[in-house]
Protein backbone atom coordinates (compact mmCIF):
# COMPACT_ATOMS: atom_id res chain seq x y z
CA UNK A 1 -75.54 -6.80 -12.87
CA UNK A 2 -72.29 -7.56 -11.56
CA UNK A 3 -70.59 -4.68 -8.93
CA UNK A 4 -68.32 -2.53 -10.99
CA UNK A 5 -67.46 0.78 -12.45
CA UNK A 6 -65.16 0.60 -15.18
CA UNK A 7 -65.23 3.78 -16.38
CA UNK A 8 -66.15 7.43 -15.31
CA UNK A 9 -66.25 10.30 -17.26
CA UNK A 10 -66.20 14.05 -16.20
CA UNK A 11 -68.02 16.57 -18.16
CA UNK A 12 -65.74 19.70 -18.85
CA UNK A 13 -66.22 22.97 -20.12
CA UNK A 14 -62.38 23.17 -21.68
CA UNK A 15 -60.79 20.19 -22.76
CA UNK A 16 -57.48 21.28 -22.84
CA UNK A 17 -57.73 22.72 -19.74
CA UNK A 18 -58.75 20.00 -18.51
CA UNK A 19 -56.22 17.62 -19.61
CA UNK A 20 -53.57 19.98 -18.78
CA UNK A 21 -54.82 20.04 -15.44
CA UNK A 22 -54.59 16.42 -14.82
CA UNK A 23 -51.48 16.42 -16.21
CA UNK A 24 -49.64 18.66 -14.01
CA UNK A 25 -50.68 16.18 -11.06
CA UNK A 26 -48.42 13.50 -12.50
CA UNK A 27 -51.51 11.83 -14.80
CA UNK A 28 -50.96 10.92 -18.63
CA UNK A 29 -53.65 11.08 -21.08
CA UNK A 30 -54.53 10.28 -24.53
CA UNK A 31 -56.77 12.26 -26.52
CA UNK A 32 -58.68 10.72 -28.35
CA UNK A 33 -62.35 12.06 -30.85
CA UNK A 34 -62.22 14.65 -28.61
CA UNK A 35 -62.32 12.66 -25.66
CA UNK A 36 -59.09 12.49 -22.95
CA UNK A 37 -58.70 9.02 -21.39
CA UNK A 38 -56.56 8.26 -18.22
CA UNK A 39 -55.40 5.27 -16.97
CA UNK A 40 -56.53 5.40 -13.42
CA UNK A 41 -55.50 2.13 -11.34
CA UNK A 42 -58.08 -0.64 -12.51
CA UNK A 43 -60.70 1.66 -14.17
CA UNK A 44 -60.81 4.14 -16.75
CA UNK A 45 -60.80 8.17 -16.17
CA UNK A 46 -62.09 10.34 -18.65
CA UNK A 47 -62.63 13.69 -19.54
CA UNK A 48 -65.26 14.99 -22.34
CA UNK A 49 -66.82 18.12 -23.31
CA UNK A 50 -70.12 18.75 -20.84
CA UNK A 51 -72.56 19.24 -23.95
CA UNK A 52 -71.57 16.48 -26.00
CA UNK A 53 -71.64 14.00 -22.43
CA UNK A 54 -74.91 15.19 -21.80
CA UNK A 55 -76.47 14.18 -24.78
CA UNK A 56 -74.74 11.28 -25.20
CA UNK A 57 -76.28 10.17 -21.84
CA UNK A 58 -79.33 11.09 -23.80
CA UNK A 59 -80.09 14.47 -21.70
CA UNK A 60 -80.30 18.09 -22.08
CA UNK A 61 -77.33 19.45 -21.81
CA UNK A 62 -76.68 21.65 -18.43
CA UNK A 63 -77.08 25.37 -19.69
CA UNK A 64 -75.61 27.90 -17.58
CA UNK A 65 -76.56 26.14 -14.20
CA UNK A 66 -73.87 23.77 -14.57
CA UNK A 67 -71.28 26.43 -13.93
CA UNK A 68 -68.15 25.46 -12.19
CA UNK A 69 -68.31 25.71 -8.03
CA UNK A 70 -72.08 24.09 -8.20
CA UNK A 71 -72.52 20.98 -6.85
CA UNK A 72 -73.06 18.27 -9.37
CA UNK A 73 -73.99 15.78 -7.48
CA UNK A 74 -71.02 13.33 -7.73
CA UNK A 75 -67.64 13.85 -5.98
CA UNK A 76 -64.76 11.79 -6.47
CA UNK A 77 -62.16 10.43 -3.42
CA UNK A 78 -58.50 9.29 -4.05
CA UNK A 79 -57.04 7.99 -0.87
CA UNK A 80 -53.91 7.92 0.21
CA UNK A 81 -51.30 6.33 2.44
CA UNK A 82 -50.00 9.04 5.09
CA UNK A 83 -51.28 12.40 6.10
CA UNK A 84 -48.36 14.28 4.58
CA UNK A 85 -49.28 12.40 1.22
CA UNK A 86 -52.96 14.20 1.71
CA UNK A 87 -51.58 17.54 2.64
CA UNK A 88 -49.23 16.89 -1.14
CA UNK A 89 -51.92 16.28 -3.29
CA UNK A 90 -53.86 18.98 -1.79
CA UNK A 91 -50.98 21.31 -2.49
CA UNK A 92 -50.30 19.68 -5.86
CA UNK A 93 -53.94 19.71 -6.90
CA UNK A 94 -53.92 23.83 -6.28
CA UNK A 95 -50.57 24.49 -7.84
CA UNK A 96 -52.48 22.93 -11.03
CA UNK A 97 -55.20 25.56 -11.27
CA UNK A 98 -57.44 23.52 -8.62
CA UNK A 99 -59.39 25.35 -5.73
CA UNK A 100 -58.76 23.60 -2.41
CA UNK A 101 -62.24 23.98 -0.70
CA UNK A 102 -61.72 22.42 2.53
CA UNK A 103 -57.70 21.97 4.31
CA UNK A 104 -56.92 18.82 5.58
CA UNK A 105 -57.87 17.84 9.23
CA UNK A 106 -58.86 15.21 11.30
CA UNK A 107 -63.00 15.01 9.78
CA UNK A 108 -65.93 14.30 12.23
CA UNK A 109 -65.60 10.56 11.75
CA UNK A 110 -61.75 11.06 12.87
CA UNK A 111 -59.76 10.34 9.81
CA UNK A 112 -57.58 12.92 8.04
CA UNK A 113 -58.85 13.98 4.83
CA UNK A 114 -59.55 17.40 2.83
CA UNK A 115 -61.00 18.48 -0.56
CA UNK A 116 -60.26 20.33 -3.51
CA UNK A 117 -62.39 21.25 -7.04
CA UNK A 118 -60.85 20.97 -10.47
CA UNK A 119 -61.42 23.94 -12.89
CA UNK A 120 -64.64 22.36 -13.90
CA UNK A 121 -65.68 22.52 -10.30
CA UNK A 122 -65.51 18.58 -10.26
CA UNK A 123 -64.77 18.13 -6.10
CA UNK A 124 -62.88 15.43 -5.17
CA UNK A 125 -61.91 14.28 -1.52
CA UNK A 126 -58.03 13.67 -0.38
CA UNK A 127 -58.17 11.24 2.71
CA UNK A 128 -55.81 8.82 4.59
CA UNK A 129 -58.03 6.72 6.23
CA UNK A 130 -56.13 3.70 7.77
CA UNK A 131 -59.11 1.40 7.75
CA UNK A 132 -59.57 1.72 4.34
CA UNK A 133 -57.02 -0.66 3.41
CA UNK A 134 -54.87 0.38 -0.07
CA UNK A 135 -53.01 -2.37 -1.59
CA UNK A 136 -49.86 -1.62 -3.28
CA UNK A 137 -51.27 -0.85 -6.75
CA UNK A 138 -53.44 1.56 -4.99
CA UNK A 139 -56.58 -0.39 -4.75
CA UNK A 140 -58.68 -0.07 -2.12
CA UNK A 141 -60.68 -2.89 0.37
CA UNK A 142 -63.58 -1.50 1.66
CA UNK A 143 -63.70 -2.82 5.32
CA UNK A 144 -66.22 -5.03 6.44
CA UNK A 145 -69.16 -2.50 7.83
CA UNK A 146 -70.80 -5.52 9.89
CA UNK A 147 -68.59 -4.47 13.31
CA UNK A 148 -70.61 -1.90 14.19
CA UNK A 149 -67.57 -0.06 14.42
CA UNK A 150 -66.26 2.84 11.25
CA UNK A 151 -62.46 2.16 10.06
């Protein structure tokens, strides 16, 4: 299996709402069977009903427990270039109908970085880590680990 992730997909409880929330952070969808897909540097970002992913993924779907503000398991990073930048999206991301969970500071590991949850309760981390290299398209290079050293 070769190392790549070409698409991920969100399960939401309100696809409109959901759309319309990653639309007032600058993103452009198109909706399409009841699916929203986004454009998202070199992979694929999309939004679908909870239920209908679930089952598709051949489970149960959640039930009550998957209520937004518990953990699912998966959160989601978008780095950026400058702390101001973080300190934006943060902003950006709550002016949207997003809960900012934890402000930005300097983390344990000594980068800056902060979090926020979409409606859904999706969390996703804001962080401008310098050694974590972001090309111009936005790419990232994850650094080479072997140093003994974090970025």
């Amino acid at each position: 299996m070769e190392q790549r992730i070409t698409l991920i997909t969100l399960g939401v409880a309100d696809l409109a709402r959901a759309r319309a929330f990653y639309e007032a952070l600058g993103w452009r969808g198109q909706e399409v069977e009841d699916t929203v897909f986004f454009q998202a540097g070199g992979l694929g970002f999309v939004l679908w009903g909870r239920d209908e992913l679930a089952v598709d993924c051949g489970l149960e779907p959640p039930g009550p427990a998957a209520e937004p503000g518990r953990f699912g398991g998966i959160a989601l990073a978008h780095n950026v270039r400058s702390d101001a930048e973080a300190d934006a999206l943060l902003a950006a991301a709550e002016e949207a109908g997003g809960t900012v969970t934890r402000p930005a500071a300097v983390n344990s590991i000594g980068f800056y970085s902060g979090a926020f949850v979409d409606p859904d309760g999706h969390p996703w981390e804001v962080a401008h880590n310098p050694g974590f290299a972001l090309a111009a398209d936005g790419s990232v290079t994850i650094p080479d680990f072997g140093t003994g050293q974090l970025p």
